[in-house]
PDB file of N, CA and C in Angstrom:
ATOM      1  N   UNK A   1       4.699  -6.902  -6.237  1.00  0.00           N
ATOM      2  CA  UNK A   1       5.668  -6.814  -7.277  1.00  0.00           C
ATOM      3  C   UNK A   1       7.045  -6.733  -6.628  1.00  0.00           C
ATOM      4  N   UNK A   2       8.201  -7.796  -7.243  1.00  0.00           N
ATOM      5  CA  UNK A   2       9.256  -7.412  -6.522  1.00  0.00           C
ATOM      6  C   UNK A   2      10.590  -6.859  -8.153  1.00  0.00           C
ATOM      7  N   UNK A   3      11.620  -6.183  -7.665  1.00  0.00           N
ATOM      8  CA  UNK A   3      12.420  -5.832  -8.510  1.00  0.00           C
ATOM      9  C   UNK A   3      13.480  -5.160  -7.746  1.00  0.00           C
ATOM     10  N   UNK A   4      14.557  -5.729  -8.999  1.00  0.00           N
ATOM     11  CA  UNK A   4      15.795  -5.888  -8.211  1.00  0.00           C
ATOM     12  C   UNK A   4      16.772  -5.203  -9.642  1.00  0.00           C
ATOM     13  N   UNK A   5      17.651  -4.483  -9.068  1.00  0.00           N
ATOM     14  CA  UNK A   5      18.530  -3.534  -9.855  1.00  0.00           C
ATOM     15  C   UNK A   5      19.872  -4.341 -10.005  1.00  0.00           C
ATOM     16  N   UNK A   6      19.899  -5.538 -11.228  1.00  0.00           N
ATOM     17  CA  UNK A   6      20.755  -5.818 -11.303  1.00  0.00           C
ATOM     18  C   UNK A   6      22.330  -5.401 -11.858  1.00  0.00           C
ATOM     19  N   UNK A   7      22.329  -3.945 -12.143  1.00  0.00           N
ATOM     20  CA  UNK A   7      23.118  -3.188 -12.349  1.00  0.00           C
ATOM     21  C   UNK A   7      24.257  -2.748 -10.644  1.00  0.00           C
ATOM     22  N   UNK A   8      23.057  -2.481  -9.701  1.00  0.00           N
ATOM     23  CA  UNK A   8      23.787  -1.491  -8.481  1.00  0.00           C
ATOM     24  C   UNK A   8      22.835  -2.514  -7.420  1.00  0.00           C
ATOM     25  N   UNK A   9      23.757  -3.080  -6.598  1.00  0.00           N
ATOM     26  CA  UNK A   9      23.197  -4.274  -5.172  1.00  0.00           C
ATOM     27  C   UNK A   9      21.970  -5.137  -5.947  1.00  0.00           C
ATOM     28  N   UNK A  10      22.613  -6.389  -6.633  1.00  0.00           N
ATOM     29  CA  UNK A  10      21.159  -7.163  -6.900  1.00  0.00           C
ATOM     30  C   UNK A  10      20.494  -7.952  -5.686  1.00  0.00           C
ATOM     31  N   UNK A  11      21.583  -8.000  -4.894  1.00  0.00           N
ATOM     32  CA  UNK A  11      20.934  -8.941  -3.594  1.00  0.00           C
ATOM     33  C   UNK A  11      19.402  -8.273  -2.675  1.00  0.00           C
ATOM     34  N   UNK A  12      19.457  -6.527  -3.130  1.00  0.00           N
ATOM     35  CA  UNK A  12      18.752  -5.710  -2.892  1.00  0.00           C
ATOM     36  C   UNK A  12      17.306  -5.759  -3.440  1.00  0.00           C
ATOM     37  N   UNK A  13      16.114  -6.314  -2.816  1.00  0.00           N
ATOM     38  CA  UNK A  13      14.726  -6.373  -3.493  1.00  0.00           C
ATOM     39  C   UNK A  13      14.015  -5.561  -3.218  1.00  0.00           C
ATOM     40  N   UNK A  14      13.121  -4.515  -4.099  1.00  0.00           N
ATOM     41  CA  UNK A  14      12.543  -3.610  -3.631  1.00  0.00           C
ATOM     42  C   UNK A  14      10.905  -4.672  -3.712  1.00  0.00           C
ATOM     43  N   UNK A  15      10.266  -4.247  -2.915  1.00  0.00           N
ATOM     44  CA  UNK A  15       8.581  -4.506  -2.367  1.00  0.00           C
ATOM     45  C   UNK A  15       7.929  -3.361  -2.664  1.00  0.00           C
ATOM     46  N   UNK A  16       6.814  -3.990  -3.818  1.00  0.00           N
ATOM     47  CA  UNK A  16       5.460  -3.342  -3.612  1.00  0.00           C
ATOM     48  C   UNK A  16       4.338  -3.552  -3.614  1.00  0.00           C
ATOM     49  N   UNK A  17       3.696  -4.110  -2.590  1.00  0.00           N
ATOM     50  CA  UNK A  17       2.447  -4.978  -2.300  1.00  0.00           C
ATOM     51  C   UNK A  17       1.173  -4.533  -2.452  1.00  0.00           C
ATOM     52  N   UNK A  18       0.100  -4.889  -3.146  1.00  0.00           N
ATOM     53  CA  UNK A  18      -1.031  -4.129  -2.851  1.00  0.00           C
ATOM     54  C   UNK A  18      -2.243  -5.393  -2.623  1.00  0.00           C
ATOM     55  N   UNK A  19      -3.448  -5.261  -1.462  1.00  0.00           N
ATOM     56  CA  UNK A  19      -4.061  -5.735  -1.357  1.00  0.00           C
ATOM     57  C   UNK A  19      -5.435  -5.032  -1.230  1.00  0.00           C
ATOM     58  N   UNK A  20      -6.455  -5.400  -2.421  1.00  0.00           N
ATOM     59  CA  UNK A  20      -8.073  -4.416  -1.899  1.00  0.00           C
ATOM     60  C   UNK A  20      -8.833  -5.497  -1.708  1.00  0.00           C
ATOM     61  N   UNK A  21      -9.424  -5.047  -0.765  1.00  0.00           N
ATOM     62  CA  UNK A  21     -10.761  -5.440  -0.182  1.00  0.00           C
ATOM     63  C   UNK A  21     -12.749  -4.820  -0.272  1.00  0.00           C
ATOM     64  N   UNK A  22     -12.954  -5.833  -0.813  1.00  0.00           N
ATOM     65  CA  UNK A  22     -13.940  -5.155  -1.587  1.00  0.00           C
ATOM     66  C   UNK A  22     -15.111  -5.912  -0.939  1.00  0.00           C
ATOM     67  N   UNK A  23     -16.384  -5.066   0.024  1.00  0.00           N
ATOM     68  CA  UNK A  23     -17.016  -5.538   0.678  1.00  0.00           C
ATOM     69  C   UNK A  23     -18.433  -5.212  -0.046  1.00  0.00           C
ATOM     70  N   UNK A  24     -19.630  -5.628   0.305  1.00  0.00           N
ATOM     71  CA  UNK A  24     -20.862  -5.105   0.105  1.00  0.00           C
ATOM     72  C   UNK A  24     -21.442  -5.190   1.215  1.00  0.00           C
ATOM     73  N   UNK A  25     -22.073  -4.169   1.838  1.00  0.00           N
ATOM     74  CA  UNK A  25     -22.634  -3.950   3.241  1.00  0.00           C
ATOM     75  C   UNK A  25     -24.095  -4.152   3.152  1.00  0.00           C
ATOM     76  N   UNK A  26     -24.542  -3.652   1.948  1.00  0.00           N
ATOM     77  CA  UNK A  26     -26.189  -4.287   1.837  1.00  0.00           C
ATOM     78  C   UNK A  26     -26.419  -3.605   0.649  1.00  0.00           C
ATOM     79  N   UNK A  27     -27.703  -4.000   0.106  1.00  0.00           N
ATOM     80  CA  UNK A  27     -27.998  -2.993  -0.776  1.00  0.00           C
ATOM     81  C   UNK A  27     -27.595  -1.788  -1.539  1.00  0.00           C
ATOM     82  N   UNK A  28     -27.606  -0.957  -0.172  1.00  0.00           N
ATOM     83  CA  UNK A  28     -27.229   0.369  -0.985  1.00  0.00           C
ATOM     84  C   UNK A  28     -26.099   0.626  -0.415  1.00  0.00           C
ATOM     85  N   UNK A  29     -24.803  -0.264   0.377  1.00  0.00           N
ATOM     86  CA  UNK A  29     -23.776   0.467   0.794  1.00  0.00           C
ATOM     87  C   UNK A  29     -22.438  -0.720   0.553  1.00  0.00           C
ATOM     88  N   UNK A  30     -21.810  -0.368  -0.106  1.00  0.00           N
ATOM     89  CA  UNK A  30     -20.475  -0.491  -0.654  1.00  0.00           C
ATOM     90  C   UNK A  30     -19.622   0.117   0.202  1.00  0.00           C
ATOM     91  N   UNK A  31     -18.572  -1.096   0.754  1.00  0.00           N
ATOM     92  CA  UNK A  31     -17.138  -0.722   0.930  1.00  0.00           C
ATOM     93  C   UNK A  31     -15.890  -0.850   0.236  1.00  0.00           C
ATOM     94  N   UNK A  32     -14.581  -0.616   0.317  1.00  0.00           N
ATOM     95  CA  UNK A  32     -13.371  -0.710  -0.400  1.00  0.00           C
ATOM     96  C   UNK A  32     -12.692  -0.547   0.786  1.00  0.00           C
ATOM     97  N   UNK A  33     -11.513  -1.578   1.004  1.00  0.00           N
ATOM     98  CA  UNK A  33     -10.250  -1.261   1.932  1.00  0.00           C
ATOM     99  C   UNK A  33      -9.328  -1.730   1.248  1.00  0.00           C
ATOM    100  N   UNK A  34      -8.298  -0.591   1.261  1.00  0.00           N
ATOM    101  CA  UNK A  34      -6.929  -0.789   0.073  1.00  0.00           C
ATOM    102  C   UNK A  34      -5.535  -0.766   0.744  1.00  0.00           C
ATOM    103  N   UNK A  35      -4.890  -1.366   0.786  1.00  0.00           N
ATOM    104  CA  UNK A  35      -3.583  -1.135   1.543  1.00  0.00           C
ATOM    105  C   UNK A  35      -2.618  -1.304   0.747  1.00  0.00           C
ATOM    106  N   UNK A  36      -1.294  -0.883   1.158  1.00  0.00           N
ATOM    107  CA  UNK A  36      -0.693  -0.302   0.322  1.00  0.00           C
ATOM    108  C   UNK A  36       0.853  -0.710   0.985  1.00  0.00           C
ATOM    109  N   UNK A  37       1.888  -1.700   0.454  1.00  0.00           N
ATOM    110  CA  UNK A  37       3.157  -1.823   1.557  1.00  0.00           C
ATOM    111  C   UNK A  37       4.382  -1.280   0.361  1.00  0.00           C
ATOM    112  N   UNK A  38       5.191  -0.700   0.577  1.00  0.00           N
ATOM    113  CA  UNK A  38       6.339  -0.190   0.077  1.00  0.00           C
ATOM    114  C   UNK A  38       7.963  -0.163   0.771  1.00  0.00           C
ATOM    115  N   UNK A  39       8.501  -1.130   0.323  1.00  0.00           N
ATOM    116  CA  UNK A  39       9.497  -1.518   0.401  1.00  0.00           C
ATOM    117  C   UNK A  39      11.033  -1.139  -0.177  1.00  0.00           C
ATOM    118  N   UNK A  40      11.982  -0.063  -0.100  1.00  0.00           N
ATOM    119  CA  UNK A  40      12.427   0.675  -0.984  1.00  0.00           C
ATOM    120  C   UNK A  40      13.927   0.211  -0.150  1.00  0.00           C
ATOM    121  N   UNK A  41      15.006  -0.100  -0.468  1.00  0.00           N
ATOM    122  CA  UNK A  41      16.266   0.302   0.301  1.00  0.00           C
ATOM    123  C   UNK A  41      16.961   1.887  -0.061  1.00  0.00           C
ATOM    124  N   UNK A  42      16.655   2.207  -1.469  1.00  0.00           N
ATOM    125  CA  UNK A  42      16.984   3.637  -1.344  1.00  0.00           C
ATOM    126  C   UNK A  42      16.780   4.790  -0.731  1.00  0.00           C
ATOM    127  N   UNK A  43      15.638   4.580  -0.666  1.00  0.00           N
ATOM    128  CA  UNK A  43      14.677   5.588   0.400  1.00  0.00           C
ATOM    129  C   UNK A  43      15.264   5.305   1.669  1.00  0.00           C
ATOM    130  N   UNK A  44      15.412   6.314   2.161  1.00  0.00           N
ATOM    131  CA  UNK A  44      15.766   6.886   3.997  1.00  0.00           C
ATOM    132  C   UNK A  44      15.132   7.231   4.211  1.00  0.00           C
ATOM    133  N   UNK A  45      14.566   6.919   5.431  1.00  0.00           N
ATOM    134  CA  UNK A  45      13.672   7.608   6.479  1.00  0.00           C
ATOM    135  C   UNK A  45      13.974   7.843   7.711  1.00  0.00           C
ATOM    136  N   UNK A  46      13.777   8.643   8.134  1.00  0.00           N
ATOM    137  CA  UNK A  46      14.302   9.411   9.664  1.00  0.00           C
ATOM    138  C   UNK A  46      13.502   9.260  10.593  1.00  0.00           C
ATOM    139  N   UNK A  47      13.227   8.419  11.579  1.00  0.00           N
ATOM    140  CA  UNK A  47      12.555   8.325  12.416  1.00  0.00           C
ATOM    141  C   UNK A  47      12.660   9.096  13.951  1.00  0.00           C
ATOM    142  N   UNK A  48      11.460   8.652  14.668  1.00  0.00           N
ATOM    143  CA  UNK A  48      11.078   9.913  15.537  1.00  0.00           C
ATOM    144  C   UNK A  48      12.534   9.747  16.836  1.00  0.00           C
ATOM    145  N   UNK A  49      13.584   8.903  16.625  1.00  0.00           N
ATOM    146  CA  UNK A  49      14.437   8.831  17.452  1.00  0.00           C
ATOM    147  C   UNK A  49      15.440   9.455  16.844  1.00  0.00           C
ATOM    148  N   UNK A  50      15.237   9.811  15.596  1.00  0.00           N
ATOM    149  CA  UNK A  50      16.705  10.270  14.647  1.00  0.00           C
ATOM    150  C   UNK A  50      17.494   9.247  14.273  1.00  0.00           C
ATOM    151  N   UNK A  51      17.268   7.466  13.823  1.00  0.00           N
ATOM    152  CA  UNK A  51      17.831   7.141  12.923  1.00  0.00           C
ATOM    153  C   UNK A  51      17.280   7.105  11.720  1.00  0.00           C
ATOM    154  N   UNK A  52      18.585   7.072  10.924  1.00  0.00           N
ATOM    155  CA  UNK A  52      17.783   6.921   9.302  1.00  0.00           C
ATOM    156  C   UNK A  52      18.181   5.600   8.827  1.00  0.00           C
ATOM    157  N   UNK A  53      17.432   4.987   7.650  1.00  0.00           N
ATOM    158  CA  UNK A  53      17.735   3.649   7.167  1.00  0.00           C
ATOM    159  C   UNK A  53      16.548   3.526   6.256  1.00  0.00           C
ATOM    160  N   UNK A  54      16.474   2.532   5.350  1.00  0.00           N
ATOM    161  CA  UNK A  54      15.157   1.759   4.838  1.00  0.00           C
ATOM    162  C   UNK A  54      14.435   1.420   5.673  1.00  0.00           C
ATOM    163  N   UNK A  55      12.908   1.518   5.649  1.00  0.00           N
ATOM    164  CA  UNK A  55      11.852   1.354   6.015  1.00  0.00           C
ATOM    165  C   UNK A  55      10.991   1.399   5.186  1.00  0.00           C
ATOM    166  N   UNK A  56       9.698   0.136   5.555  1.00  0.00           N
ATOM    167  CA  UNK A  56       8.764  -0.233   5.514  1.00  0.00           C
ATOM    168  C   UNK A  56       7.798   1.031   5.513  1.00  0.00           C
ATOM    169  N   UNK A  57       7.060   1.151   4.292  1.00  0.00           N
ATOM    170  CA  UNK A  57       6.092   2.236   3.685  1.00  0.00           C
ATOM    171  C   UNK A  57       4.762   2.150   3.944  1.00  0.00           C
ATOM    172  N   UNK A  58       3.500   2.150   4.714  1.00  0.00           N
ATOM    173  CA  UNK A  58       2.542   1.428   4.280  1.00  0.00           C
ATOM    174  C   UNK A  58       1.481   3.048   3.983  1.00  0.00           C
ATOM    175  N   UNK A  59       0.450   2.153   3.408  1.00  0.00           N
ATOM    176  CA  UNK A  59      -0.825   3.357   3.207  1.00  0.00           C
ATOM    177  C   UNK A  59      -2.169   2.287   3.081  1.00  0.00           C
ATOM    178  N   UNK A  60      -2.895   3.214   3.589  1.00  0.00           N
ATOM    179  CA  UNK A  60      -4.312   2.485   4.199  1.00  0.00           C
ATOM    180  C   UNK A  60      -5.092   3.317   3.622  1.00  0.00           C
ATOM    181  N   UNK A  61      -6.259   2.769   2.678  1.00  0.00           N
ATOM    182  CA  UNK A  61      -7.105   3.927   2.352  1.00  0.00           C
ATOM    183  C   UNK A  61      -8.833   3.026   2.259  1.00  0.00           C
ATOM    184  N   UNK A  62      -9.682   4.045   2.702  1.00  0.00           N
ATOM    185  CA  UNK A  62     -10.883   3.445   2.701  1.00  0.00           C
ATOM    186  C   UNK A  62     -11.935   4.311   1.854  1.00  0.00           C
ATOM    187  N   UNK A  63     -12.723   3.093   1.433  1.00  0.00           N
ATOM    188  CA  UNK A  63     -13.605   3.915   0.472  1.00  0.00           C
ATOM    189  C   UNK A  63     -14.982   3.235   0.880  1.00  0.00           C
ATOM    190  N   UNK A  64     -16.146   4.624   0.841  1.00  0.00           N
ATOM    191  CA  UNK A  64     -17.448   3.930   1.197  1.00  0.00           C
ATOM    192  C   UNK A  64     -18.533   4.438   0.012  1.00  0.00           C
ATOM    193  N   UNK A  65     -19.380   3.551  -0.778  1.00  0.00           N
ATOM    194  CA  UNK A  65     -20.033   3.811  -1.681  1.00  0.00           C
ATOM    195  C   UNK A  65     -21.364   3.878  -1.273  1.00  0.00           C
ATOM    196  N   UNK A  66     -22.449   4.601  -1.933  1.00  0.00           N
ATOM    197  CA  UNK A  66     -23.677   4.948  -1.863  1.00  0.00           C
ATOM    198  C   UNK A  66     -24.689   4.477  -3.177  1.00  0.00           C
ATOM    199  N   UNK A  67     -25.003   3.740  -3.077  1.00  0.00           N
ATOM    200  CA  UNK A  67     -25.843   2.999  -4.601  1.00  0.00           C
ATOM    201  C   UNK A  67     -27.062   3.054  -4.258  1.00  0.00           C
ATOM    202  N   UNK A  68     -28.269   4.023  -5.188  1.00  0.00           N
ATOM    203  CA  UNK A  68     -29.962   4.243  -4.971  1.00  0.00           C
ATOM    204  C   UNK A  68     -30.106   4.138  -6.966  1.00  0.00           C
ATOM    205  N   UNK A  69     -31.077   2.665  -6.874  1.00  0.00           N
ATOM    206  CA  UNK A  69     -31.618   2.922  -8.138  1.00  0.00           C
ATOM    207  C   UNK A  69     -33.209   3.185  -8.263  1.00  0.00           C
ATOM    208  N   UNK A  70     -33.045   4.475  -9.544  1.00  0.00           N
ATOM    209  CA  UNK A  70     -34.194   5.173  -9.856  1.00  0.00           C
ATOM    210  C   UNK A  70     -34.404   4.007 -10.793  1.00  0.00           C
ATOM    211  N   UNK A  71     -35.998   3.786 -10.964  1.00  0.00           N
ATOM    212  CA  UNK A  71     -37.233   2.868 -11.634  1.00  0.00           C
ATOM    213  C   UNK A  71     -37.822   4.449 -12.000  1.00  0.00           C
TER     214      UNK A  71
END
């Protein structure tokens, strides 16, 4: 998704990406891999050198499922 504040800096695009990944491992085992990118110019972030600026957001999340059917 992109969006842009045409009120205050329109040249300014904020990013928010999402991609899942949806596996089946066999039978009874289910995966999920979800990632997550965030793109903000408002947001500051302070990095481990001490500058601050916009940066690139991400999040990684994994999911593992368990499926047994009762007969």
């Amino acid at each position: 998704m992109l969006f842009s504040n045409y009120m205050e800096n329109p040249q300014n695009i904020d990013v928010d990406w999402q991609i899942l990944f949806t596996m089946k491992v066999n039978k009874f085992l289910s995966a999920n891999l979800n990632f997550q990118f965030i793109y903000d110019d408002d947001i500051m972030i302070t990095d481990t050198d001490g500058n601050t600026g916009p940066r690139l957001q991400m999040k990684e999340l994994f999911g593992l499922g368990l499926t047994y059917k009762i007969e």
